[in-house]
Protein backbone atom coordinates (compact mmCIF):
# COMPACT_ATOMS: atom_id res chain seq x y z
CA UNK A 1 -42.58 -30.27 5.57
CA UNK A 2 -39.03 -29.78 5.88
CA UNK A 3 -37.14 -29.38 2.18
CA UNK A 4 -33.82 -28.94 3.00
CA UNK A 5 -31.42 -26.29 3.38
CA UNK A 6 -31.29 -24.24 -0.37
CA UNK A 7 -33.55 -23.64 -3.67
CA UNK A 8 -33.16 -23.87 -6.82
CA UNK A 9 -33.87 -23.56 -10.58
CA UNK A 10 -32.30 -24.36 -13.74
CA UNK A 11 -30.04 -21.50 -13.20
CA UNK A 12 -29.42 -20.86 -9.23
CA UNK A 13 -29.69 -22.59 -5.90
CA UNK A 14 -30.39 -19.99 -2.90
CA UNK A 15 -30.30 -19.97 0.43
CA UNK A 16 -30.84 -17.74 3.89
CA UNK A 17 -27.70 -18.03 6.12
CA UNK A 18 -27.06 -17.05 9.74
CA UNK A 19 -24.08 -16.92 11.00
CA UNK A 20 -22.76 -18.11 7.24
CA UNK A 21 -24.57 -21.38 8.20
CA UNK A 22 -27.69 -22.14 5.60
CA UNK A 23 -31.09 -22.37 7.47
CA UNK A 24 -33.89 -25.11 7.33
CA UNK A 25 -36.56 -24.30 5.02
CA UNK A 26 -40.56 -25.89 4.96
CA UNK A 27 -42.99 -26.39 2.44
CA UNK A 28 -46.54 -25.50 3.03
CA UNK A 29 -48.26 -27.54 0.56
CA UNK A 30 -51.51 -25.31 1.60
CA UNK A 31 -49.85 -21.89 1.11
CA UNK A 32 -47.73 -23.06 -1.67
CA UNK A 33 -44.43 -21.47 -1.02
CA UNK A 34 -41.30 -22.26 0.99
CA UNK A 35 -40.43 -20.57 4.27
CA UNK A 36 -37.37 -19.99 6.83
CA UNK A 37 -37.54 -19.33 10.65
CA UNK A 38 -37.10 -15.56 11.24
CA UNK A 39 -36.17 -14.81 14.88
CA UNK A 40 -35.89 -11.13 15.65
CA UNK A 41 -32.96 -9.26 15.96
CA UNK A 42 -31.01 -12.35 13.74
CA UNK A 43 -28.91 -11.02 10.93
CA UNK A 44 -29.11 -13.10 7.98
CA UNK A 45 -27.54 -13.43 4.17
CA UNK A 46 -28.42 -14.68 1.08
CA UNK A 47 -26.62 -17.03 -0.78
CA UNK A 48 -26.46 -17.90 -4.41
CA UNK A 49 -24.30 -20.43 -6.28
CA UNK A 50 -25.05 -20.80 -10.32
CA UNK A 51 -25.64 -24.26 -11.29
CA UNK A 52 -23.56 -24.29 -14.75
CA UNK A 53 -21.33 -21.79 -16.53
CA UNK A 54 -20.87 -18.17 -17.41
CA UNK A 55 -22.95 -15.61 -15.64
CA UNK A 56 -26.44 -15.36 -14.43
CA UNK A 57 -28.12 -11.78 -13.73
CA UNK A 58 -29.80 -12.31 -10.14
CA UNK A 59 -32.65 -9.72 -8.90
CA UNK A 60 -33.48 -9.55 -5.55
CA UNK A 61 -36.35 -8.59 -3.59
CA UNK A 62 -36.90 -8.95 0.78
CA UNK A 63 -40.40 -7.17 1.67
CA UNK A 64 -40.96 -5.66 -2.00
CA UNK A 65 -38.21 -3.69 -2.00
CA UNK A 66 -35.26 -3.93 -4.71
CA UNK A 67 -31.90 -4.71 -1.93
CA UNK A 68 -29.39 -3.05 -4.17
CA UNK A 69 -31.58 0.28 -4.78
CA UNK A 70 -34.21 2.15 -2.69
CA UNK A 71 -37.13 1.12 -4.87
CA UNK A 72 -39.91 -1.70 -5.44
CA UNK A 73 -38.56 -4.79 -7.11
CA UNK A 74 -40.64 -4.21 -10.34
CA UNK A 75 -38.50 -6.62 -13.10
CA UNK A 76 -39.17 -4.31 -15.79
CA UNK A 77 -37.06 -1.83 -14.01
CA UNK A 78 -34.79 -2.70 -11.74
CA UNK A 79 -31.16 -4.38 -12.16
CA UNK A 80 -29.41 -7.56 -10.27
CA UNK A 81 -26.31 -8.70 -9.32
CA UNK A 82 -24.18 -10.17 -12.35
CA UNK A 83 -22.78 -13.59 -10.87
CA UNK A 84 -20.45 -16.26 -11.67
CA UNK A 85 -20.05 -19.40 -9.74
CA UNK A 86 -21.22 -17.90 -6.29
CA UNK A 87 -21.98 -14.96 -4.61
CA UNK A 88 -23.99 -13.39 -1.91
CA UNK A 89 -26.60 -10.34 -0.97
CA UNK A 90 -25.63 -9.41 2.40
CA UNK A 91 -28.14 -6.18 3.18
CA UNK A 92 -29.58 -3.52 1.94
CA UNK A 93 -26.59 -1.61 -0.58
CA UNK A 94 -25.98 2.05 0.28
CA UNK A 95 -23.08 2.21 -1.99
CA UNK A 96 -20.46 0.36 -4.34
CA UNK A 97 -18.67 -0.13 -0.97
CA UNK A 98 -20.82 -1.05 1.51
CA UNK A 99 -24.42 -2.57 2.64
CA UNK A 100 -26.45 -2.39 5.89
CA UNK A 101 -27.52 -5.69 7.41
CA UNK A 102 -30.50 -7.88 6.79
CA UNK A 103 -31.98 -7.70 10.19
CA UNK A 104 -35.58 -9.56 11.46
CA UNK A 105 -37.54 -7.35 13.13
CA UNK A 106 -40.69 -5.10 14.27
CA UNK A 107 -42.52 -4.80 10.54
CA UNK A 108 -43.35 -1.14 11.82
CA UNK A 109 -39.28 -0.47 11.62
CA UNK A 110 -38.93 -2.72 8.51
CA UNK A 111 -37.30 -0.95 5.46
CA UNK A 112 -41.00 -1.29 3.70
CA UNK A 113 -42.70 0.48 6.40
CA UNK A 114 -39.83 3.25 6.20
CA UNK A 115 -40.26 3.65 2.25
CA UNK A 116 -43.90 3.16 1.83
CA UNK A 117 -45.34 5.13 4.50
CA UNK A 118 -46.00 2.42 6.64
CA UNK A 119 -47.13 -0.06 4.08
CA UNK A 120 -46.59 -3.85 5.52
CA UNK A 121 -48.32 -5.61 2.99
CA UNK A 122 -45.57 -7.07 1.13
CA UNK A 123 -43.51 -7.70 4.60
CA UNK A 124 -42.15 -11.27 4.92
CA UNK A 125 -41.03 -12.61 1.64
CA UNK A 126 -37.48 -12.90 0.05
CA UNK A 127 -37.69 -12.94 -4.23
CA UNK A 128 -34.81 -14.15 -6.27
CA UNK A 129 -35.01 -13.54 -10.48
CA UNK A 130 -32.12 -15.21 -12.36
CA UNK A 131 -31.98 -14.04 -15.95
CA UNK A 132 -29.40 -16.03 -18.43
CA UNK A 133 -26.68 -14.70 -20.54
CA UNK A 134 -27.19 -14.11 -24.12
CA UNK A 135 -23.90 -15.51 -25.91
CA UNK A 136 -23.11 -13.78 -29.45
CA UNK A 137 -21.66 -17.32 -30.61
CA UNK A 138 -25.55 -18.46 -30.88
CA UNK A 139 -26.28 -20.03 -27.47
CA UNK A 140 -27.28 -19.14 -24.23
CA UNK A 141 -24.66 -18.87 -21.51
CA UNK A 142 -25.94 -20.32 -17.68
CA UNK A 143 -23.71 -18.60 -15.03
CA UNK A 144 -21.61 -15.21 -13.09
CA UNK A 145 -18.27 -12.18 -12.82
CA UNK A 146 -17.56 -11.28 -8.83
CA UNK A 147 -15.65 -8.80 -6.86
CA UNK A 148 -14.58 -9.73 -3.37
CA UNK A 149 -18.08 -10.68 -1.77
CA UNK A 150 -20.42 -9.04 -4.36
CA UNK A 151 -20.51 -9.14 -7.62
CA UNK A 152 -21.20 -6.71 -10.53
CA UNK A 153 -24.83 -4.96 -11.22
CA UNK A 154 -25.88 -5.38 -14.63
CA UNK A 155 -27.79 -2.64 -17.16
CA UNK A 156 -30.20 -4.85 -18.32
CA UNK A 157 -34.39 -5.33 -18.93
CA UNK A 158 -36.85 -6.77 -17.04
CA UNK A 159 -40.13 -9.25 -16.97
CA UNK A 160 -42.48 -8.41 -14.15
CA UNK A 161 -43.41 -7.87 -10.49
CA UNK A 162 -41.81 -9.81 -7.37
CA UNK A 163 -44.39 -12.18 -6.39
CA UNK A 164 -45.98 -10.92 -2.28
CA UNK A 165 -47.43 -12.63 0.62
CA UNK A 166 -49.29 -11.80 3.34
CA UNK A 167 -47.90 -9.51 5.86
CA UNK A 168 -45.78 -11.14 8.03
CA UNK A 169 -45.37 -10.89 11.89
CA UNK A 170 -41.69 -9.60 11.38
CA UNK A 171 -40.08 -7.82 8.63
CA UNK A 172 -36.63 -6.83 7.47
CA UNK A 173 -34.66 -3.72 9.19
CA UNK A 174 -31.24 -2.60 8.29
CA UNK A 175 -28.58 -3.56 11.02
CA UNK A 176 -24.69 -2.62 10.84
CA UNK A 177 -22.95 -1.34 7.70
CA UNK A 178 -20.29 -3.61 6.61
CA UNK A 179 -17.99 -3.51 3.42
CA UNK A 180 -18.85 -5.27 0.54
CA UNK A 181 -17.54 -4.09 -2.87
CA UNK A 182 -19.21 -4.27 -6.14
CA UNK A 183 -18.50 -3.00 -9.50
CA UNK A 184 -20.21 -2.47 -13.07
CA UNK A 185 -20.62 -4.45 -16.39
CA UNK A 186 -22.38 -5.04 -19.25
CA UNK A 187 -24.66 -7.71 -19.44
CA UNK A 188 -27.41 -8.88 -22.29
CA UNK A 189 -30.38 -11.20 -21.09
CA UNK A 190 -31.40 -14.30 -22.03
CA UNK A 191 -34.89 -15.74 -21.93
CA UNK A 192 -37.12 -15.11 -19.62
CA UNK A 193 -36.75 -14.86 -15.16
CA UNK A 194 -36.32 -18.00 -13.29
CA UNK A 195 -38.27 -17.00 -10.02
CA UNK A 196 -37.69 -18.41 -6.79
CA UNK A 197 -39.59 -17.41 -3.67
CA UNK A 198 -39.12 -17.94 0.00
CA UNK A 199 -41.06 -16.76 2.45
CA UNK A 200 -40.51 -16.29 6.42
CA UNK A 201 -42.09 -15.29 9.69
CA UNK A 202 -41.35 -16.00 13.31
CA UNK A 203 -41.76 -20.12 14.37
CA UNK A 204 -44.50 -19.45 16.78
CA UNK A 205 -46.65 -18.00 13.00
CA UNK A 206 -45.41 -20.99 11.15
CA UNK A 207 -46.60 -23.51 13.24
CA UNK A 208 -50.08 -21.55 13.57
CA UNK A 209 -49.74 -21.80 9.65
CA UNK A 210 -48.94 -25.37 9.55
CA UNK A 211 -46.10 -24.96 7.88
CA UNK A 212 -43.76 -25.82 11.20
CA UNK A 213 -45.66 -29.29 13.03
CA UNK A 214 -46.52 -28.47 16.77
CA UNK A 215 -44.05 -28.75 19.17
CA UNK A 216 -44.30 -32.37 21.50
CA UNK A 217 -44.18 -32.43 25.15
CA UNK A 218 -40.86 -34.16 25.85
CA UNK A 219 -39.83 -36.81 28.28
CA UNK A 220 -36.60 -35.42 29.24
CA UNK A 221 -36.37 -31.48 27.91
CA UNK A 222 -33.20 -30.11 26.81
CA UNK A 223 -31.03 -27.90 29.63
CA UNK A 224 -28.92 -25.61 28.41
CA UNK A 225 -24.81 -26.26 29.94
CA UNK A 226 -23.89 -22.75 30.40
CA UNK A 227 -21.11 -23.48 27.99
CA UNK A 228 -22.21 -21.07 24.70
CA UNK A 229 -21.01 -18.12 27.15
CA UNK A 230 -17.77 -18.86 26.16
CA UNK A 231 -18.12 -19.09 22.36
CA UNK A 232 -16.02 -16.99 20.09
CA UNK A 233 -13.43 -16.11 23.62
């Protein structure tokens, strides 16, 4: 069952962009979680806008693995991306500077299967935890502080595991580096996580799953004009 384009909570709405466009996500009532088309070799982002104001600590997770540090997204140890008003995880972070890609792919070459020995059992999932602000004048503050297109990591303490799913048909490998700057600050939670999950695999899975209704035969089938060869020219 199609859901729209983004997820949310009290605290965040998410999404998975291509091309900086936000992709369709489906319910599977059955499964109970929310999944996006994966098409390998597709680079993809993840975006996050805070629903209110002040800052919002966001943890995030793709295949089990913490994206701003090479280790499992466990919320009792791991740190997020401080956030005000919007932001965006755009790969895996090898520095302050700069990330590699989120990348679909061969689970076998995922970033899991590179860090675990081969382990694909968490491949196919995307995890979002979005902690409030603790505010010294008595109340809690719902919102983010950004730098360029990142944002700042936090020092801060945790709840407990990412949520998994079964190993998908593709995973997530690390494609180009590209700049993106982040910086450091303090930053007290709030209360406990606000989880959000989404989950994705390949369309051809999907609509084995249910998730995606079969395709119809069509009376007249789509042709492709020859025209996208001249896109971005």
């Amino acid at each position: 069952m199609y859901v729209g384009t983004s997820l949310k909570n009290d605290l965040i709405e998410v999404e998975v962009r291509v091309d900086g466009r936000p992709q369709r996500l489906y319910r599977s009532t059955v499964l109970d979680r929310v999944f996006v088309v994966g098409r390998p070799g597709q680079v993809y982002t993840l975006g996050v806008r805070v629903l209110g104001h002040g800052r919002v600590e966001v943890l995030n997770s793709v295949d089990g693995r913490n994206t701003l540090k090479d280790e499992p997204a466990v919320m009792t140890k791991i740190t997020g991306l401080v956030i005000r008003g919007a932001g965006e995880f755009t790969g895996w972070r090898v520095s302050d500077q700069e990330t590699r890609q989120f990348m679909f792919g061969n689970p076998a070459q995922s970033i899991a299967a590179q860090a675990t020995d081969g382990d694909t059992s968490n491949v196919g999932v995307i995890g979002f935890a979005a902690y409030a602000e603790y505010n010294y004048a008595g109340y809690r503050s719902a919102a983010p502080d950004l730098l360029g297109g990142g944002g700042y990591r936090g020092a801060t303490r945790g709840l407990e595991s990412m949520g998994a799913t079964r190993g998908g048909s593709i995973g997530t490998g690390a494609g180009a580096t590209i700049s993106d700057r982040v910086g450091t600050t303090h930053f007290e939670r709030y209360g406990a996580a606000q989880e959000l999950v989404i989950g994705y695999d390949t369309e051809e899975v999907l609509r084995e799953l249910g998730v995606l209704r079969p395709a119809l035969p069509q009376a007249f089938p789509a042709e492709d004009t020859g025209y996208a060869k001249y896109a971005g020219m």
